[in-house]
Protein backbone atom coordinates (compact mmCIF):
# COMPACT_ATOMS: atom_id res chain seq x y z
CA UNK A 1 -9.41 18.62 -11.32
CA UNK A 2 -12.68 16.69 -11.27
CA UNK A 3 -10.96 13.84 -11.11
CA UNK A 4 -9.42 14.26 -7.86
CA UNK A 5 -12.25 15.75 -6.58
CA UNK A 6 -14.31 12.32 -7.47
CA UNK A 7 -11.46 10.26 -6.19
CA UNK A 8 -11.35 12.28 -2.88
CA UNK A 9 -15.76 11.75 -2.88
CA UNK A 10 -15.02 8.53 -3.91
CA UNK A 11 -12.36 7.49 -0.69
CA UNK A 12 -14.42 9.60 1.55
CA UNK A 13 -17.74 7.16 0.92
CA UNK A 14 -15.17 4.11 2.16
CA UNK A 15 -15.29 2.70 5.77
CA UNK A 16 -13.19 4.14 8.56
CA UNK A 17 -10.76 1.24 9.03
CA UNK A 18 -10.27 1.32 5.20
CA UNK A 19 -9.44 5.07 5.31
CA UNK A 20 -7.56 4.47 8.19
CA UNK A 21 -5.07 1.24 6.87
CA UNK A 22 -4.34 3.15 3.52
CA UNK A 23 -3.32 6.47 4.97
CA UNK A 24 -1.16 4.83 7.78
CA UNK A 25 0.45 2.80 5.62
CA UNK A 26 0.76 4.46 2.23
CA UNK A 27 2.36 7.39 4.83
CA UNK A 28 4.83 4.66 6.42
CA UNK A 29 5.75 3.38 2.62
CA UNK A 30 6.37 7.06 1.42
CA UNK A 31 8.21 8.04 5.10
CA UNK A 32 10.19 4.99 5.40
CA UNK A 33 11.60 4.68 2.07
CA UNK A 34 12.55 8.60 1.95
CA UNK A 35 16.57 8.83 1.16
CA UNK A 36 16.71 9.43 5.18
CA UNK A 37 16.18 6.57 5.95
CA UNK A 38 17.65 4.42 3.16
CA UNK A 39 21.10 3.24 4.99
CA UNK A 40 18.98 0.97 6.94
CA UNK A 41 18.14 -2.14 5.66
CA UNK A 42 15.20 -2.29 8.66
CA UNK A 43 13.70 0.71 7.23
CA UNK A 44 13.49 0.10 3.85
CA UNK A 45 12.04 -3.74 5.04
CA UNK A 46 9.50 -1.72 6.68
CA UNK A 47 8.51 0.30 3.70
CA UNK A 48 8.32 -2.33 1.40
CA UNK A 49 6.00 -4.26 3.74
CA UNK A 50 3.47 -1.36 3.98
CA UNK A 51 3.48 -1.52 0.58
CA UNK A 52 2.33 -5.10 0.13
CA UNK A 53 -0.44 -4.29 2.85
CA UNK A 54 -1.24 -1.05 0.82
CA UNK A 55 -1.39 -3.35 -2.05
CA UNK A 56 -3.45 -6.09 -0.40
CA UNK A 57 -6.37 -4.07 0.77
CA UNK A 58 -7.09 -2.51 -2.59
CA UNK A 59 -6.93 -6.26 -3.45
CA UNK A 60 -9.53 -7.18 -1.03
CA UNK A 61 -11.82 -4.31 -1.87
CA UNK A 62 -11.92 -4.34 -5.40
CA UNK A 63 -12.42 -7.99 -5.34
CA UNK A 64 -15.92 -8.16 -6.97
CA UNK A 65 -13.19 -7.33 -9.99
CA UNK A 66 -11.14 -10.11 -10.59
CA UNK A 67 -8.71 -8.58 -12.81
CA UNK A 68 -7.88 -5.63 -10.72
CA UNK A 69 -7.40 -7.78 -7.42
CA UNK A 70 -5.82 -10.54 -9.06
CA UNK A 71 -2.85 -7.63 -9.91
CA UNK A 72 -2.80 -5.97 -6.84
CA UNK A 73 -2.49 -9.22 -5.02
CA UNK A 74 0.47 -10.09 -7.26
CA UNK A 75 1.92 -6.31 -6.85
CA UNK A 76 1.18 -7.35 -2.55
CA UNK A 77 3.16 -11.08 -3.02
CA UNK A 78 6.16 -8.92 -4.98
CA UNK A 79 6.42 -6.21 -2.04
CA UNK A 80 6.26 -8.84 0.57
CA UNK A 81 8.60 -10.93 -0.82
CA UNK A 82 10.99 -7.53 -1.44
CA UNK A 83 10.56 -7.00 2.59
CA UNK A 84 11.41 -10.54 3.21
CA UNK A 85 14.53 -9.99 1.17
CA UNK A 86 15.27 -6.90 3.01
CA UNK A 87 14.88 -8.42 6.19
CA UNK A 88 17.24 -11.00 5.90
């Protein structure tokens, strides 16, 4: 339990469009690839691309840690190139 509670201190301390990009999109990636919505190939595009921006800001603010963005950078390229694929 003190774990969340530092992690929730912890994303509470971040800047307001930071706060703001992860919730919208980690809600879109969770909403969008729900069972609901999985018939549509648009959808699950849509999901998959949230995820690679979800992905790609952690990158860019843990990027005094090279090891930690390099991966979510790669784990950004692999969901982008998954909505690509979904796309077309």
């Amino acid at each position: 339990m003190q774990r969340i509670k530092f992690m929730w201190k912890l994303f509470l301390k971040q800047p307001a469009w930071f706060k703001f990009v992860i919730t919208i999109t980690f809600l879109a990636s969770i909403i969008f690839s729900s069972s609901y919505f999985s018939k549509n190939d648009f959808y699950e595009g849509i999901s998959k691309l949230a995820a690679a921006i979800f992905f790609g800001v952690f990158g860019y603010k843990t990027r005094r840690n090279r090891n930690s963005s390099t991966i979510l950078f790669i784990l950004g390229a692999f969901c982008m190139l998954l909505a690509i694929w979904a796309f077309l």
